[in-house]
C-alpha atoms as a PDB file:
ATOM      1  CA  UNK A   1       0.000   0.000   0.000  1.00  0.00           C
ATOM      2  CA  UNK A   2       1.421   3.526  -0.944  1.00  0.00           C
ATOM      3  CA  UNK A   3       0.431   6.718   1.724  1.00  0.00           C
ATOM      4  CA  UNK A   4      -2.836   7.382  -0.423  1.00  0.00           C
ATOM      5  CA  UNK A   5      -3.894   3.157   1.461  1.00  0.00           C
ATOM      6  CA  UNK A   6      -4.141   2.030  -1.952  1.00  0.00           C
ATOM      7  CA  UNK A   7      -2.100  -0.493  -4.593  1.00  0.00           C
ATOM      8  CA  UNK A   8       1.304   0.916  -4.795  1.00  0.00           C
ATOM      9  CA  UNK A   9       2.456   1.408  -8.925  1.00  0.00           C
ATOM     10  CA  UNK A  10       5.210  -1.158  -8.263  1.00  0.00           C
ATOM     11  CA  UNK A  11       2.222  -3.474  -6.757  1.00  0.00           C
ATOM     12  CA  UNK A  12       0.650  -2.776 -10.524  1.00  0.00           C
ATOM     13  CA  UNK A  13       4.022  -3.821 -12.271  1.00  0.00           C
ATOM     14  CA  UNK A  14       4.572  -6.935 -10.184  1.00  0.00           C
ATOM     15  CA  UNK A  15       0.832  -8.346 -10.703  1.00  0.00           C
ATOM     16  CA  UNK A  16       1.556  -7.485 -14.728  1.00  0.00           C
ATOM     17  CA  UNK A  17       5.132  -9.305 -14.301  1.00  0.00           C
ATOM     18  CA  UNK A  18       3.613 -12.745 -12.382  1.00  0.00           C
ATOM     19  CA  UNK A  19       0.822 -13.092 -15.192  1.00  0.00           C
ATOM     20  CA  UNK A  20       3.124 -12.274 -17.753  1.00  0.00           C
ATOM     21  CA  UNK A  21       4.979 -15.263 -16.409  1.00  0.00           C
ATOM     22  CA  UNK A  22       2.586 -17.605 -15.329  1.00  0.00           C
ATOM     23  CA  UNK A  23       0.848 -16.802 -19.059  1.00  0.00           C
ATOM     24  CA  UNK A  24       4.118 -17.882 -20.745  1.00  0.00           C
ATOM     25  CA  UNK A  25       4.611 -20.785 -18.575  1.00  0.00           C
ATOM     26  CA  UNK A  26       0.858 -22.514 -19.114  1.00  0.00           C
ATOM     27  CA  UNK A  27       0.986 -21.579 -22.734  1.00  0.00           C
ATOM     28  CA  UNK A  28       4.692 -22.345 -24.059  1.00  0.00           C
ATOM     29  CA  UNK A  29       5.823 -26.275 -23.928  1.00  0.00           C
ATOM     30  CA  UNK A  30       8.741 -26.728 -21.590  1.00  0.00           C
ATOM     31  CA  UNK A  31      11.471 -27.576 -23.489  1.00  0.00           C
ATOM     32  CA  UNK A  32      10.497 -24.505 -25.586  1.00  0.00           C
ATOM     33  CA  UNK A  33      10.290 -22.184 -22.958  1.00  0.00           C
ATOM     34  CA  UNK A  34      13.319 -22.924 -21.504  1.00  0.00           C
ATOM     35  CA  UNK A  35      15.481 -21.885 -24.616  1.00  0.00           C
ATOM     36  CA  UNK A  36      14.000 -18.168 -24.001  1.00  0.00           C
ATOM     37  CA  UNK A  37      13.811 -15.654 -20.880  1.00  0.00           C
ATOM     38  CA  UNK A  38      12.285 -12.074 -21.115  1.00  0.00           C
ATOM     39  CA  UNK A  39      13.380  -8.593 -20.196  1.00  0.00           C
ATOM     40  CA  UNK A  40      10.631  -5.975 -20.515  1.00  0.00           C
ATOM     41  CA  UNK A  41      11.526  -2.914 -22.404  1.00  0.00           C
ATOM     42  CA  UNK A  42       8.885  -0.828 -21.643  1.00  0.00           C
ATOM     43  CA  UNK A  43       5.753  -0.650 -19.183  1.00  0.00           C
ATOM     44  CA  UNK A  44       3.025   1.547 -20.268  1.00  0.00           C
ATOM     45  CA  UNK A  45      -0.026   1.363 -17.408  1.00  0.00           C
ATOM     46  CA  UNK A  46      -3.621   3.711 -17.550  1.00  0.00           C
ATOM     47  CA  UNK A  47      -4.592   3.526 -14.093  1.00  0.00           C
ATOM     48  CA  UNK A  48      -8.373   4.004 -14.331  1.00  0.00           C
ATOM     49  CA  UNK A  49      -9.369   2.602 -10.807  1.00  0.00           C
ATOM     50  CA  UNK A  50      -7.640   2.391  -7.369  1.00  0.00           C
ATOM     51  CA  UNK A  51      -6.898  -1.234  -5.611  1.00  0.00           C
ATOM     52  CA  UNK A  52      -7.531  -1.178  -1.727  1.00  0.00           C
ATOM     53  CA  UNK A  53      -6.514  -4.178   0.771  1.00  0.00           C
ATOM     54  CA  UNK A  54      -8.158  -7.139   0.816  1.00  0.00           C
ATOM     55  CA  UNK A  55      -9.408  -6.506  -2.647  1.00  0.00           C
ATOM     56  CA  UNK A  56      -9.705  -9.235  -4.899  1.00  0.00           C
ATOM     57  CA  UNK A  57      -8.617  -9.098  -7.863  1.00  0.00           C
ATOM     58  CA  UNK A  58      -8.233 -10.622 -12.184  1.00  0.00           C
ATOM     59  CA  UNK A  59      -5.379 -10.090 -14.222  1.00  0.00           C
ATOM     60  CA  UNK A  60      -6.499 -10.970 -17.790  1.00  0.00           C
ATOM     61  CA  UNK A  61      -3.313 -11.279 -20.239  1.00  0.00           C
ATOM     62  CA  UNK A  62      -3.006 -11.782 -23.719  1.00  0.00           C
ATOM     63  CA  UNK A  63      -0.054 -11.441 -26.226  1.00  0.00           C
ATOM     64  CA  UNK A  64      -1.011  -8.835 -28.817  1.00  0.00           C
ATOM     65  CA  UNK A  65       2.240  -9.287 -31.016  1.00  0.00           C
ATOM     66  CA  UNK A  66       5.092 -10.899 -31.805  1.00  0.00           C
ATOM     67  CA  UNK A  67       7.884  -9.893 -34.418  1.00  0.00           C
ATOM     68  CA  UNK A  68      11.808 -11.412 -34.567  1.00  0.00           C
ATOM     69  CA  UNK A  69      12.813 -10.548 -30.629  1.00  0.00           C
ATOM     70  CA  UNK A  70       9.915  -8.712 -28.877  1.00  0.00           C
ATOM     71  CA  UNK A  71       6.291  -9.393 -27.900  1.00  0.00           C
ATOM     72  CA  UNK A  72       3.661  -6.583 -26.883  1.00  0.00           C
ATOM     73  CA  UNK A  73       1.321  -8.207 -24.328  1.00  0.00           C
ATOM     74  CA  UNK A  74      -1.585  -6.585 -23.113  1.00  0.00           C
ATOM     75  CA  UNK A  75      -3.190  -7.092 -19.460  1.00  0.00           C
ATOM     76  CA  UNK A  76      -6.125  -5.648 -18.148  1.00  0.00           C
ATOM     77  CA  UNK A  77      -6.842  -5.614 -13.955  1.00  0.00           C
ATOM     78  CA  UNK A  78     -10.079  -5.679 -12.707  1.00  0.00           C
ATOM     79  CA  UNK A  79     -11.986  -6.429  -9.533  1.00  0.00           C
ATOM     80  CA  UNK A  80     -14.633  -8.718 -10.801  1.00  0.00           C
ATOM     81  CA  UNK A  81     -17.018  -8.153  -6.866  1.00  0.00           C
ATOM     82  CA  UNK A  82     -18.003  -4.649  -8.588  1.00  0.00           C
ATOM     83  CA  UNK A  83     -16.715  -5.319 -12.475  1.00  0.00           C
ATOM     84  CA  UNK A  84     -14.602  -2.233 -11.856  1.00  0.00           C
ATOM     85  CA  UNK A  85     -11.654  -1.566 -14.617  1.00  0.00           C
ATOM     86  CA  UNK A  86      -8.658  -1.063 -12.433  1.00  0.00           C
ATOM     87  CA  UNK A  87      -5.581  -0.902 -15.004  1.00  0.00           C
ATOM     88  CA  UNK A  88      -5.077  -1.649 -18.989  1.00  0.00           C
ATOM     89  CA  UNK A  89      -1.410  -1.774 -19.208  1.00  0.00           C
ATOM     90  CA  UNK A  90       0.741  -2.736 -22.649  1.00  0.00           C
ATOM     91  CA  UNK A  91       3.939  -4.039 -21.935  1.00  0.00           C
ATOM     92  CA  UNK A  92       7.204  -4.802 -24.842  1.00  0.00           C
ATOM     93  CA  UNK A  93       9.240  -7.312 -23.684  1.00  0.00           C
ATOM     94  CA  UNK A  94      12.469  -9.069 -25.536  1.00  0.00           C
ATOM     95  CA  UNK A  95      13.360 -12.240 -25.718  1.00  0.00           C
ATOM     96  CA  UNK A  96      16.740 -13.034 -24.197  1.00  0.00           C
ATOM     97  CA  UNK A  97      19.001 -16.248 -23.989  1.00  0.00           C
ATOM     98  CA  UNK A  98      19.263 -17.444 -20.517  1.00  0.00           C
ATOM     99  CA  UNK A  99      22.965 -18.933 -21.138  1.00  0.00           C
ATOM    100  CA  UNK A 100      24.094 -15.074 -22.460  1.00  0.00           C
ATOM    101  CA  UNK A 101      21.525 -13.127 -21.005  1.00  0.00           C
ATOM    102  CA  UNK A 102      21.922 -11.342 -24.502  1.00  0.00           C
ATOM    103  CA  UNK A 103      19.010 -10.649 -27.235  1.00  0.00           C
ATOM    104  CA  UNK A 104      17.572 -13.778 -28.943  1.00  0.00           C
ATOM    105  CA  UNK A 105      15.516 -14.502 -31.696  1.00  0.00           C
ATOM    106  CA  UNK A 106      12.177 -16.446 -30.768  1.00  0.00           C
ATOM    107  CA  UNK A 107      11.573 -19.776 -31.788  1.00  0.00           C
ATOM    108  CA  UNK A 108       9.029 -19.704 -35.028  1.00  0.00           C
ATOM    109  CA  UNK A 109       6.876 -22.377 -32.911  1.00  0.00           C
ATOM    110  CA  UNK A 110       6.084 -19.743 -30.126  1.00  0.00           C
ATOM    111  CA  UNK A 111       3.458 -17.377 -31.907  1.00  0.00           C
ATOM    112  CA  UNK A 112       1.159 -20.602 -32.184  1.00  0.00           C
ATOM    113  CA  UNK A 113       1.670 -21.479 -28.559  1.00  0.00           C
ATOM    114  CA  UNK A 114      -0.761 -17.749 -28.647  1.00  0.00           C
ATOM    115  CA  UNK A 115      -3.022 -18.413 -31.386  1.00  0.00           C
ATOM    116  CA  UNK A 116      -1.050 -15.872 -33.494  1.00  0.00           C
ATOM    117  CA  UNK A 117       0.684 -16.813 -37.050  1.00  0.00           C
ATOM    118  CA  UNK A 118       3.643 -16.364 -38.236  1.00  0.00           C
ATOM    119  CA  UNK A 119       6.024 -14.134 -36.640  1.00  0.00           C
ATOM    120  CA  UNK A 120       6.444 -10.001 -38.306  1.00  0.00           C
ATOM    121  CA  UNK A 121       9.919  -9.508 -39.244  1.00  0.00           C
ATOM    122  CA  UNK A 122      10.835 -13.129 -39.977  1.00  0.00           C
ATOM    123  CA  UNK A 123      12.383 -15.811 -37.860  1.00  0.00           C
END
């Protein structure tokens, strides 16, 4: 809680960063997954609602895009007890190797794993 007694914007950032993660893991096969880790590049958050303790809480996430090394996902943060919109946030995030920790090209196979085709830019 921040001194206003509501959701902190780090708070926002970590709930985007757990589904973002949780997402990948439920939707990407493991040995697939494993051969890529994510960095974001940029966070962009409308903050329509505020989030109080003990709220409960939905973090809906999709992946919007995908081109040769970064994905746009999209999350949106509601509390479903009064259907308020909390948060739409749109994040970039690139695709790194875990051995290097260095930019890496995703795997053709993961846009599918998303029910998008083939990826922009080529891969």
């Amino acid at each position: 809680m921040d001194v206003n007694r509501h959701a902190s914007n780090i708070v926002y950032v970590r709930w985007v960063q757990e589904a973002a993660i949780a997402h990948w893991n439920a939707a990407v096969p493991a040995g697939l997954a494993a051969a890529c880790s994510w960095v974001v590049l940029r966070h962009e958050i409308d903050y329509k609602k505020a989030a109080f303790l003990g709220d409960v809480l939905q973090v809906c996430t999709w992946v919007a895009s995908m081109d040769a090394l970064t994905s746009e996902r999209c999350c949106e943060i509601t509390r479903p007890v009064d259907g308020a919109l909390l948060a739409r946030v749109r994040t970039r995030w690139c695709a790194i190797s875990p051995e290097t920790g260095r930019p890496r090209r995703i795997d053709s196979r993961v846009p599918r794993c998303f029910g998008l085709g083939v990826l922009a830019g080529g891969a």
